[in-house]
Protein backbone atom coordinates (compact mmCIF):
# COMPACT_ATOMS: atom_id res chain seq x y z
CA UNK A 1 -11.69 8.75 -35.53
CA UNK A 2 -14.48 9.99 -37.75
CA UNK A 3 -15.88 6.75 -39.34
CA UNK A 4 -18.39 7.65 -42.68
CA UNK A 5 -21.12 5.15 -43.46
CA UNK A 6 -23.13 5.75 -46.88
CA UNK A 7 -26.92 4.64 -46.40
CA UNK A 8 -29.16 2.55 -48.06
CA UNK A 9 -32.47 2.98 -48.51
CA UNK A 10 -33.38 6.78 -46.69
CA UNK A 11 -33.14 10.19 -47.84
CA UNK A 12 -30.32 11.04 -45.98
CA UNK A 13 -26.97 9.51 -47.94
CA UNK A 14 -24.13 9.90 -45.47
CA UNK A 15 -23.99 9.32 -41.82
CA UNK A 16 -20.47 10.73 -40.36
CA UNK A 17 -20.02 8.55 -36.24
CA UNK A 18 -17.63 9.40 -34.09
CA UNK A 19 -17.25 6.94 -31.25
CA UNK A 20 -14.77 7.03 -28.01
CA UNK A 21 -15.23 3.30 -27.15
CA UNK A 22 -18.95 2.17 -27.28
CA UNK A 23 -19.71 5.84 -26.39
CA UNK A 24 -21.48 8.29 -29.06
CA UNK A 25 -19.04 11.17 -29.55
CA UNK A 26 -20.78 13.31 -32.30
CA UNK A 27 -23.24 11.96 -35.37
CA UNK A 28 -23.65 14.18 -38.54
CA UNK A 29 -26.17 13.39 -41.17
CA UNK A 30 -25.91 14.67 -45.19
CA UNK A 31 -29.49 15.08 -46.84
CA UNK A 32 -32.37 14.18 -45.35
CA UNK A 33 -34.78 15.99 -42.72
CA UNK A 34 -32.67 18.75 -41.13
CA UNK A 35 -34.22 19.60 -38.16
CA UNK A 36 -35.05 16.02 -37.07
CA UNK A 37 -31.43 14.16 -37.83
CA UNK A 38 -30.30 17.16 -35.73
CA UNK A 39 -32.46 16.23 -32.78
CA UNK A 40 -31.71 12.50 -33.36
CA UNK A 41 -27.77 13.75 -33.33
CA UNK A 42 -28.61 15.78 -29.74
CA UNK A 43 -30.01 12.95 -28.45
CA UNK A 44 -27.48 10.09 -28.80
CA UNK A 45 -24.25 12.24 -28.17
CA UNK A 46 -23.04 10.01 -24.79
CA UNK A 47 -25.30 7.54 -25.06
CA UNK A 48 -23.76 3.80 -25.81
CA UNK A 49 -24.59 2.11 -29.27
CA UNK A 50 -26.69 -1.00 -27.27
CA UNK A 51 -28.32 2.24 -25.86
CA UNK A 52 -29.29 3.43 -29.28
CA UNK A 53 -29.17 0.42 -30.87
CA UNK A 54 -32.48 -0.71 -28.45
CA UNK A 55 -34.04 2.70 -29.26
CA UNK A 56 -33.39 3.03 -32.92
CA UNK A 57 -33.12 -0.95 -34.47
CA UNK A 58 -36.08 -1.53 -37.23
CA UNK A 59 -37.83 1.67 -37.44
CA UNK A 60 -39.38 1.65 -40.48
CA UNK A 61 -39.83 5.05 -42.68
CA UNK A 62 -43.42 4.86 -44.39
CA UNK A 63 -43.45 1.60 -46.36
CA UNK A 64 -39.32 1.58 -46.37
CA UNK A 65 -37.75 -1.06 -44.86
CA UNK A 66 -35.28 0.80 -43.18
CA UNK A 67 -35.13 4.69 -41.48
CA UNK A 68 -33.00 7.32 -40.52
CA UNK A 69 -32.44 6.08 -37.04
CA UNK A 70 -32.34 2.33 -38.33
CA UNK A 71 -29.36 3.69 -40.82
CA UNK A 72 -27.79 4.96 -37.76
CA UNK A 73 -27.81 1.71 -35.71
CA UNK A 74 -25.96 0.13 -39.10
CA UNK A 75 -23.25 3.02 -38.93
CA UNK A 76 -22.20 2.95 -35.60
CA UNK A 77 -22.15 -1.16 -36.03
CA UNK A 78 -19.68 -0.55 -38.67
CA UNK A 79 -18.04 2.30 -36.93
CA UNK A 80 -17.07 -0.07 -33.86
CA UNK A 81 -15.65 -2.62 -36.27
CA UNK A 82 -13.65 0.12 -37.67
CA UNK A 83 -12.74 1.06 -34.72
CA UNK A 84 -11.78 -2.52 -33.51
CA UNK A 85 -10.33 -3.51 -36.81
CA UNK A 86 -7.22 -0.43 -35.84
């Protein structure tokens, strides 16, 4: 299941998670910086959210309150209880 998460707060505006348990499957960003959401995509693929969520939870973007990877952390949260939910 392919679980899309609008974001709040970053340039990106859509974060697509696809999750196989508490396991990363895939991650696609819309908008935002290209060539690092792509890296940040590469780099979580098998990795667990409490993996990512260690990694990732309250990085801040310039004076934002929120990121990129902190938007991610909040999508795959959701994506679980999606998941869990049936």
């Amino acid at each position: 299941m392919v679980y899309s998460y609008r974001t709040r707060g970053t340039c990106s505006r859509q974060i697509d998670v696809e999750l196989d348990g508490d396991i990363i499957k895939s991650v696609q960003f819309y908008g935002g910086c290209n060539g690092n959401l792509q890296g940040i995509s590469a780099i979580v693929r098998g990795k667990t959210i409490e993996e990512v969520e260690k990694a990732f939870s309250g990085i801040r973007c310039g004076m934002k309150p929120t990121s990129c990877p902190d938007q991610l952390v909040q999508a795959l949260h959701a994506a679980k209880a999606a998941q869990e939910a049936g």
